[in-house]
Protein backbone atom coordinates (compact mmCIF):
# COMPACT_ATOMS: atom_id res chain seq x y z
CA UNK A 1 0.00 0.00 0.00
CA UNK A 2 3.21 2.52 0.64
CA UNK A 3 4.20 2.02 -2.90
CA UNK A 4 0.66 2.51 -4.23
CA UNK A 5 -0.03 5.58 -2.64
CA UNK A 6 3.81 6.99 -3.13
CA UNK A 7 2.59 6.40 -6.66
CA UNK A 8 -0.92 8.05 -6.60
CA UNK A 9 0.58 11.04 -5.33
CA UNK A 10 3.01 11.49 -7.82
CA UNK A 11 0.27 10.96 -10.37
CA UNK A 12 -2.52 13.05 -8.58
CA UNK A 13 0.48 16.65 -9.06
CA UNK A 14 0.97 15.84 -12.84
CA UNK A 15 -1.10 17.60 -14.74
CA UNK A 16 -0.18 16.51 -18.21
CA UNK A 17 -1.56 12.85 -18.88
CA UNK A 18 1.45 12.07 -21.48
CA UNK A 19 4.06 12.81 -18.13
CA UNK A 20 1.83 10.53 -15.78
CA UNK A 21 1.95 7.90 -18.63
CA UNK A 22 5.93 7.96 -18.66
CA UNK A 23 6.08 7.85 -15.01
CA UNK A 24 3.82 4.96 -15.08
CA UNK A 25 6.20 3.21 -17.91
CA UNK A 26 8.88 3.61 -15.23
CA UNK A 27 7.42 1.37 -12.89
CA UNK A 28 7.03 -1.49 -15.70
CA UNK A 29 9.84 -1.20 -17.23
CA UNK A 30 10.45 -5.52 -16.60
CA UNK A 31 7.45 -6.49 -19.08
CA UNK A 32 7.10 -6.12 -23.06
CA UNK A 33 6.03 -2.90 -23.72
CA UNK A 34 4.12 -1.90 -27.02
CA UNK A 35 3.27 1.96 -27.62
CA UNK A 36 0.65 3.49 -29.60
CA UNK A 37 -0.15 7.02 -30.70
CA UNK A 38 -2.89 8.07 -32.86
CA UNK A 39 -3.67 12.21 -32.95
CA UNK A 40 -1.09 12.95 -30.28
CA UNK A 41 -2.54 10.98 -28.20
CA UNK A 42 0.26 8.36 -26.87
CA UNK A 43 -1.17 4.97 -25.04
CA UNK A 44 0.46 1.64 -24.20
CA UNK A 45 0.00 -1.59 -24.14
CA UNK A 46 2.10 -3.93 -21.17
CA UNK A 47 1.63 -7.72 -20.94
CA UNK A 48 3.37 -10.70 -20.01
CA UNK A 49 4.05 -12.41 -23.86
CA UNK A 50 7.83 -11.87 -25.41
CA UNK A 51 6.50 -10.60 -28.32
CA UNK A 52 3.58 -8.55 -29.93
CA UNK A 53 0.34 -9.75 -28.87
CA UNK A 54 -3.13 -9.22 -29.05
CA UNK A 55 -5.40 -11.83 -27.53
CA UNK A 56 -5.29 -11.99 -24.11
CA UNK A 57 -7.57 -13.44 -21.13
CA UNK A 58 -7.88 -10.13 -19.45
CA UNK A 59 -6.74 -6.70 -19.79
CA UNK A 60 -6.62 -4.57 -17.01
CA UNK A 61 -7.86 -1.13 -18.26
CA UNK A 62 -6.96 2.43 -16.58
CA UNK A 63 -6.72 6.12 -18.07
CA UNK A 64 -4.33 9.06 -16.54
CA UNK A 65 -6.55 11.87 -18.32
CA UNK A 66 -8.66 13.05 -15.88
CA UNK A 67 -11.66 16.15 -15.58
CA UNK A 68 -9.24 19.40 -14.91
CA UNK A 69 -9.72 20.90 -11.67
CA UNK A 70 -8.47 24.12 -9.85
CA UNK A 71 -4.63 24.49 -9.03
CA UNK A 72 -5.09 23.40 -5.24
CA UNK A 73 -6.29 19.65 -6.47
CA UNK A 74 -3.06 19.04 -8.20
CA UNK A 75 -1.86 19.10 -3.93
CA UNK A 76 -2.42 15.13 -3.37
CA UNK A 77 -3.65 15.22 0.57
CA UNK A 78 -4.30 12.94 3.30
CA UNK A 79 -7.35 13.04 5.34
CA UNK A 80 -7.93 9.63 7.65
CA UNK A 81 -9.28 7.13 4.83
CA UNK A 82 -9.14 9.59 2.34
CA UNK A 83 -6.85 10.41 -0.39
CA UNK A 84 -8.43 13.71 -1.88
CA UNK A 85 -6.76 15.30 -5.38
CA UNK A 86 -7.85 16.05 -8.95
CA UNK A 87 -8.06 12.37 -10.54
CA UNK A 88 -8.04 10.71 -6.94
CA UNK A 89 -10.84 8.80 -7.62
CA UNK A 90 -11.13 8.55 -11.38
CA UNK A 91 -8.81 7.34 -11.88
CA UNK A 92 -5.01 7.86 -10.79
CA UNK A 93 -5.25 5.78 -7.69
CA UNK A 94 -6.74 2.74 -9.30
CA UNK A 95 -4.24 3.27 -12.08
CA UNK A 96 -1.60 2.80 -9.13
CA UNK A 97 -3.52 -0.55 -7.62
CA UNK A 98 -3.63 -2.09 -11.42
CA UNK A 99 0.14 -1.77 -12.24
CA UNK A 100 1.22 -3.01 -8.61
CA UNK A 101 -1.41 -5.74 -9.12
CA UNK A 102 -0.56 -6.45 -12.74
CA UNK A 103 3.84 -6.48 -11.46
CA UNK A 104 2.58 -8.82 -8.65
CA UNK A 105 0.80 -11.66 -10.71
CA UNK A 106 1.87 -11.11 -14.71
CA UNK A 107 4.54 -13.03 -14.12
CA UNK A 108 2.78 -15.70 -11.91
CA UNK A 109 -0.38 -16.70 -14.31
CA UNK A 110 -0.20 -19.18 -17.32
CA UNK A 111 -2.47 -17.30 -19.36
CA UNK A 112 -1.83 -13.55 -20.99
CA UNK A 113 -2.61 -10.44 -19.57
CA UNK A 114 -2.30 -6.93 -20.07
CA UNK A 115 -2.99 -3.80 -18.83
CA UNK A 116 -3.75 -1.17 -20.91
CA UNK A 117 -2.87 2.70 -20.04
CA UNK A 118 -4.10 5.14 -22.02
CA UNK A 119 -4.24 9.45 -21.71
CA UNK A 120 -7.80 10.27 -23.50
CA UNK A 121 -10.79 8.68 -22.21
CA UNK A 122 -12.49 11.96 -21.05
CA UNK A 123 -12.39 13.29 -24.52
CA UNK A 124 -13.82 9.75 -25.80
CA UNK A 125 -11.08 7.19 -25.90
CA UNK A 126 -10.70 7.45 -29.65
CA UNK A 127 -7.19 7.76 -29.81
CA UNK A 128 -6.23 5.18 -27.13
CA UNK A 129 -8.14 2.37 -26.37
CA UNK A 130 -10.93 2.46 -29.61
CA UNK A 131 -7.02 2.76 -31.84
CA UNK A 132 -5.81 -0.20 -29.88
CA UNK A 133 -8.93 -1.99 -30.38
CA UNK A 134 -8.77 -1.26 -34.27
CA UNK A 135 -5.05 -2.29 -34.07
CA UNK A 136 -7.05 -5.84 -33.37
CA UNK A 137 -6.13 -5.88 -29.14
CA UNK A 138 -8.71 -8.06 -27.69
CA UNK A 139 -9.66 -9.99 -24.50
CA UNK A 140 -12.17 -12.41 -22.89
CA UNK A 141 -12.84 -9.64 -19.90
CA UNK A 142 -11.27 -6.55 -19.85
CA UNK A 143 -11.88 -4.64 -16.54
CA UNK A 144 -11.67 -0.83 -17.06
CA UNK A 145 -10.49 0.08 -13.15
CA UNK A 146 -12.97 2.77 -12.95
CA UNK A 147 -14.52 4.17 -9.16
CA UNK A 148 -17.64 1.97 -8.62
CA UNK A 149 -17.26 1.08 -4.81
CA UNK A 150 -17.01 -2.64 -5.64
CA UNK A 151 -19.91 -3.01 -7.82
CA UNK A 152 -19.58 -5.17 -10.72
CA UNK A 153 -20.96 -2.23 -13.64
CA UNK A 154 -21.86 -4.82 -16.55
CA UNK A 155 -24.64 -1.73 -17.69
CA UNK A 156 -23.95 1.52 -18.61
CA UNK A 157 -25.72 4.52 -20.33
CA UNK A 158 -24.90 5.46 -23.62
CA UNK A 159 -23.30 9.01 -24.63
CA UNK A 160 -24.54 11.51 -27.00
CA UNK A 161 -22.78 14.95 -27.53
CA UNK A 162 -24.64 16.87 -29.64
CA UNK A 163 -24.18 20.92 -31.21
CA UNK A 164 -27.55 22.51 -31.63
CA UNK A 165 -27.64 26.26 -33.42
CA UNK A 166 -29.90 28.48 -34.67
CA UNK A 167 -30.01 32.04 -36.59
CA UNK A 168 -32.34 35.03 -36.09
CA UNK A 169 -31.86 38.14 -37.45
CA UNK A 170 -29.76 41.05 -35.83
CA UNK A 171 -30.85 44.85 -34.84
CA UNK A 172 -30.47 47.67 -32.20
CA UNK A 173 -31.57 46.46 -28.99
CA UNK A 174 -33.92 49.10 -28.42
CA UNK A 175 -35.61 47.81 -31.46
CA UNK A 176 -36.57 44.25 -30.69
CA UNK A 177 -39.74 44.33 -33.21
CA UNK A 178 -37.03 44.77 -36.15
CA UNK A 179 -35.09 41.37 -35.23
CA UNK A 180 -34.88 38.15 -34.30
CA UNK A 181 -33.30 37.52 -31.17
CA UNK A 182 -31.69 33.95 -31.56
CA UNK A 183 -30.90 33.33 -27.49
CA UNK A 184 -34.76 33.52 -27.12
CA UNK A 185 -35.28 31.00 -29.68
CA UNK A 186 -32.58 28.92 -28.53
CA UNK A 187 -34.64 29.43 -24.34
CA UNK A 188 -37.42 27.95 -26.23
CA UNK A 189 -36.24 24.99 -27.53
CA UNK A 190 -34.17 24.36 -24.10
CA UNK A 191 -37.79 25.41 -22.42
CA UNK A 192 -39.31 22.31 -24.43
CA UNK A 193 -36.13 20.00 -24.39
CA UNK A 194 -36.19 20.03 -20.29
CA UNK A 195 -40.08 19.17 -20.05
CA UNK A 196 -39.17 16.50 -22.41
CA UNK A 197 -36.58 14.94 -19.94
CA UNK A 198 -36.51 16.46 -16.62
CA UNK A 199 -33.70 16.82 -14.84
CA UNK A 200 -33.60 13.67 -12.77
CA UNK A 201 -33.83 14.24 -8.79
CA UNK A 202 -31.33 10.63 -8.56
CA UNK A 203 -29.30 8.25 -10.23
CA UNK A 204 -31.92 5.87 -12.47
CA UNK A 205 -32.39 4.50 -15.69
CA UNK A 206 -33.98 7.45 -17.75
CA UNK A 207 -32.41 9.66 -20.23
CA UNK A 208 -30.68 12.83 -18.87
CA UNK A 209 -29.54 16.23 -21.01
CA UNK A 210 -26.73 18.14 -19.56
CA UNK A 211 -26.67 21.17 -20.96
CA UNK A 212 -23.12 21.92 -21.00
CA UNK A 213 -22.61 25.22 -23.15
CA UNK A 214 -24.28 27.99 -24.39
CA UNK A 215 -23.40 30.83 -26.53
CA UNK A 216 -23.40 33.49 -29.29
CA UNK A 217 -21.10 35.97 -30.79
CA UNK A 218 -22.62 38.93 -30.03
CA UNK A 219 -20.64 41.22 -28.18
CA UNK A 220 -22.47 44.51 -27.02
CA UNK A 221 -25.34 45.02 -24.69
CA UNK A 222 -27.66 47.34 -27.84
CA UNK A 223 -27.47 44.13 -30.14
CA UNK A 224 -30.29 41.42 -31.11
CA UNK A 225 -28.15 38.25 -31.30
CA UNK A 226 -28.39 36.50 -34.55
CA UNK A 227 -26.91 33.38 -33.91
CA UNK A 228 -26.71 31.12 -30.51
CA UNK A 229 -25.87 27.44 -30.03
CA UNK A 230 -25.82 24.91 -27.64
CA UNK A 231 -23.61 21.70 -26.41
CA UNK A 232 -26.14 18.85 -25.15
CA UNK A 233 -24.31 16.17 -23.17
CA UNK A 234 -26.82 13.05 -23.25
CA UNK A 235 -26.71 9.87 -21.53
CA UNK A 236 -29.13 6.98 -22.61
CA UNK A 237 -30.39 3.71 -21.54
CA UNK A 238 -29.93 1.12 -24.46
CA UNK A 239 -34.11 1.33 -24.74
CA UNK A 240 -33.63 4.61 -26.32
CA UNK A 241 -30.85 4.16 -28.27
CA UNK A 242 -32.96 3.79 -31.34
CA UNK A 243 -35.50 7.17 -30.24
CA UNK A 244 -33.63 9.66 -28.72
CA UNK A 245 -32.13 11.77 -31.66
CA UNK A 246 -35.33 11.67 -33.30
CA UNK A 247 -37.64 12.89 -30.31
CA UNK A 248 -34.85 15.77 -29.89
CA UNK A 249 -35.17 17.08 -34.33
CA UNK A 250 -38.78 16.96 -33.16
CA UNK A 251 -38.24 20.13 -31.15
CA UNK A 252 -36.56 21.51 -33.58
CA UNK A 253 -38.14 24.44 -35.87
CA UNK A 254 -36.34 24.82 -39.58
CA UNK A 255 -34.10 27.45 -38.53
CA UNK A 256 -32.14 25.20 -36.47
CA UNK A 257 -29.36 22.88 -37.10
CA UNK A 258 -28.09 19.78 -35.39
CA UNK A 259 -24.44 17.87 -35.76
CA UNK A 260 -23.87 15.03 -33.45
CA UNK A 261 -20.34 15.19 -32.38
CA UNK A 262 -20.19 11.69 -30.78
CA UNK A 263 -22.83 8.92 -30.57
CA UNK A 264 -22.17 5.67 -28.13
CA UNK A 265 -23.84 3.28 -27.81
CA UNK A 266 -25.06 1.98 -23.85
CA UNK A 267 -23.23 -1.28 -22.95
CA UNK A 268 -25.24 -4.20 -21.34
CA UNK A 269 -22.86 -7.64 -20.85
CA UNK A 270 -24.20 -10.65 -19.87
CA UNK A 271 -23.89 -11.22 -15.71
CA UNK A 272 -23.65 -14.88 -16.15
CA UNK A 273 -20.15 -14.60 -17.75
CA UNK A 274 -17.97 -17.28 -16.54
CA UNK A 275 -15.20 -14.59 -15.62
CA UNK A 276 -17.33 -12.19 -14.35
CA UNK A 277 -19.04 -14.87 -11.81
CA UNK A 278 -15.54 -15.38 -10.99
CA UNK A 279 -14.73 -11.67 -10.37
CA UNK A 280 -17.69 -11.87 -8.15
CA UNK A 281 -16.64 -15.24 -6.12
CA UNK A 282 -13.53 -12.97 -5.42
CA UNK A 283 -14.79 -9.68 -4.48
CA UNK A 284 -17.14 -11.73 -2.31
CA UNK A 285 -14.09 -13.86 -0.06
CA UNK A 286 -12.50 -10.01 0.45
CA UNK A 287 -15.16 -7.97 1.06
CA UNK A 288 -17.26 -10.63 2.75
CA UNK A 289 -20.92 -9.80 1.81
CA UNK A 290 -22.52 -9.93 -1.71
CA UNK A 291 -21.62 -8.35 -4.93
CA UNK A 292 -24.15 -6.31 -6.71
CA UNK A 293 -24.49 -5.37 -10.30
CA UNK A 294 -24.90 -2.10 -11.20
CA UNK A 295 -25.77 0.35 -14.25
CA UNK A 296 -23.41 3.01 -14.96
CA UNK A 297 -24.68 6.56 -15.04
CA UNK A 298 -21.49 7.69 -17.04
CA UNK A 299 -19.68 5.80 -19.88
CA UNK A 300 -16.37 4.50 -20.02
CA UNK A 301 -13.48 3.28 -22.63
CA UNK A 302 -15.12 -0.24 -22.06
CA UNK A 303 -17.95 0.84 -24.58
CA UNK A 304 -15.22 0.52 -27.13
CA UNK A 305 -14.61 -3.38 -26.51
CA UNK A 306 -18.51 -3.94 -25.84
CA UNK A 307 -19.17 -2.79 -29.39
CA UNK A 308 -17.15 -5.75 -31.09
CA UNK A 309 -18.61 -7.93 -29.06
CA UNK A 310 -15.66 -8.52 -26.61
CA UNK A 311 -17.04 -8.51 -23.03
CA UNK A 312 -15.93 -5.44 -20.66
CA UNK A 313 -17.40 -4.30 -17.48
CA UNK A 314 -16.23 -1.19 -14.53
CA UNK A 315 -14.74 -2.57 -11.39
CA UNK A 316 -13.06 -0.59 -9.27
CA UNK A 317 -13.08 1.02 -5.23
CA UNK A 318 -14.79 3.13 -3.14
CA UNK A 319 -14.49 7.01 -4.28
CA UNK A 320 -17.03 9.95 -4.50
CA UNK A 321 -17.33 13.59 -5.56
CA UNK A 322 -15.77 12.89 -9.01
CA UNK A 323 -15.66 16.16 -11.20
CA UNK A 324 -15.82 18.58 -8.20
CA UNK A 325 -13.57 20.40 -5.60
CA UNK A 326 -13.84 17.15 -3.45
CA UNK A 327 -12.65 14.38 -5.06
CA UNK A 328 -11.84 11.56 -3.41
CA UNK A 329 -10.48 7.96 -3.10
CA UNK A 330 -10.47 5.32 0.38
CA UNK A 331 -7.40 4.59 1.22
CA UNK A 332 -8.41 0.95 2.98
CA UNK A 333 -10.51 0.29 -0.25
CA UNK A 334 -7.22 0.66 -2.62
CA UNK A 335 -5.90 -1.78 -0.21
CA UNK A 336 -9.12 -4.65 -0.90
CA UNK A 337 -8.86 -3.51 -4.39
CA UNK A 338 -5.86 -5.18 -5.11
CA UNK A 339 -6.98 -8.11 -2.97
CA UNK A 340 -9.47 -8.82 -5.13
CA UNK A 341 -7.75 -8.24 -8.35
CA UNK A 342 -5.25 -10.49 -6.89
CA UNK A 343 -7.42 -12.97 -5.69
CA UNK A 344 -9.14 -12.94 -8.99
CA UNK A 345 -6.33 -13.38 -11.77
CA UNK A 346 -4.58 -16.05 -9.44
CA UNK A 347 -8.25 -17.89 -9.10
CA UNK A 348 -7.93 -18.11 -13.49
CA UNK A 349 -5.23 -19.83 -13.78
């Protein structure tokens, strides 16, 4: 647990995820090694085989990206059971449990395994683990270490980011009658888009809309604005995968416009997975009381692997107020997490 945390720390102060990928390359420096980079974006790809390799029983899955935060988060500190800091929770620290895991057992199992590190799954994954996916890496499980205080998260809601504008027509502000104010007309459609899904009061299986941006280029206080647009984040159950964009162009009048920047789709793997029941046997024997399932509320680079039909699921310790000033990790459940992972990959062999 001293090393793991020495090496959370470290992670938790750097701020650029290609540095906290190097210093993670440091600390694996025994195994075979295989780098990728696709758009800038470097990732890498450590297993136990002596050459190239591709088909493994389980890859261990962990990003060093993380949300950006405010200058005082990139302080690791130490609170009783809690290590607070920007990326604490997702997902530095587990990164820090999977390669002490992964150096502990790689060497010890018959079968291969990986772990896979990459430095762009809050911007989508694209360029890490979807290019190392295309690049033909595959697994029977791969476990993508994020925060899910031990639940096993074989569900999770799909993502759509979508870019919504509209035009109106400009003129002195004093004159509203001679324009066409487009921030109105983009209220209205935000007016109809929020009775159409409500902002839900707790975590569930209904479609939410974050609206994450607004804007226009007007500059002065005397102008009608003739243009505005909007960024939609939207997560999905898979029972609306097939609905969603259409219900939203049906609030749409014909002076707006719509361009999905990502579409995802929501993952659902089978619980009765022979690997996964045996993830389960093993969190069980540490933790002992029951595992639960769970759905995901967010998304995660396990989508990627889901969508070619290669099972991946979310595993990971206990953590909370991910995305805020108060992010944290517990200390005691980085400790069971790489009990279980232990207990786990030694179980498969």
């Amino acid at each position: 647990m001293d090393k793991i945390l020495i090496l959370a720390k470290k992670l938790i102060k750097i701020s650029n995820p290609t540095e906290a990928l190097k210093l993670c390359l440091t600390e694996l420096k025994d195994f075979k090694l295989e780098k990728f980079t696709k758009n800038g974006y470097p990732s890498a790809l450590i297993h136990n085989q002596k050459k190239s390799y591709r088909q493994f029983k389980i890859i261990l899955n962990g990003h060093l990206d993380v949300i950006p935060g405010k200058s005082f988060q990139y302080t690791p500190k130490i609170s009783k059971d809690r290590l607070s800091g920007v990326g604490s929770m997702d997902m530095k620290s587990n990164v820090a449990c999977l390669i002490a895991v992964f150096k502990k057992v790689a060497n010890k199992v018959k079968y291969p395994i990986a772990l896979q590190l990459v430095t762009d799954e809050e911007i989508g994954g694209l360029n890490g683990t979807k290019y190392q996916v295309d690049q033909g890496v595959r697994a029977d499980l791969v476990i993508a270490g994020e925060t899910t205080n031990f639940q096993i998260t074989n569900q999770a809601k799909g993502i759509l980011w979508l870019k919504i504008s509209t035009l109106g027509k400009t003129a002195h502000g004093a004159y509203p009658w001679k324009g066409d104010n487009a921030v109105w007309k983009m209220q209205h459609f935000l007016s109809l888009l929020a009775k159409k899904f409500p902002n839900p009061k707790k975590p569930g299986r209904s479609t939410s809309v974050n609206l994450a941006r607004i804007e226009t280029k007007n500059q002065a206080f005397n102008k009608i604005p003739d243009d505005c647009s909007v960024w939609l984040d939207i997560r999905f159950p898979s029972r609306d995968e097939n609905s969603i964009l259409k219900k939203i162009k049906s609030l749409l009048s014909k002076s707006f416009s719509l361009k999905v920047i990502l579409k995802e789709p929501a993952i659902i793997v089978n619980k009765n997975n022979k690997i996964i029941k045996i993830l389960k046997a093993a969190t069980e024997k540490i933790m002992k009381s029951k595992a639960q399932y769970r759905q995901a509320q967010g998304s995660s680079d396990a989508r990627h692997f889901t969508k070619i039909n290669c099972p991946a699921i979310e595993f990971g310790p206990i953590g909370g107020g991910i995305g805020t000033d108060k992010e944290w990790v517990s200390i005691k459940s980085l400790e069971k997490y790489s009990q279980i992972l232990q207990e786990f990959l030694l179980s498969l062999s």
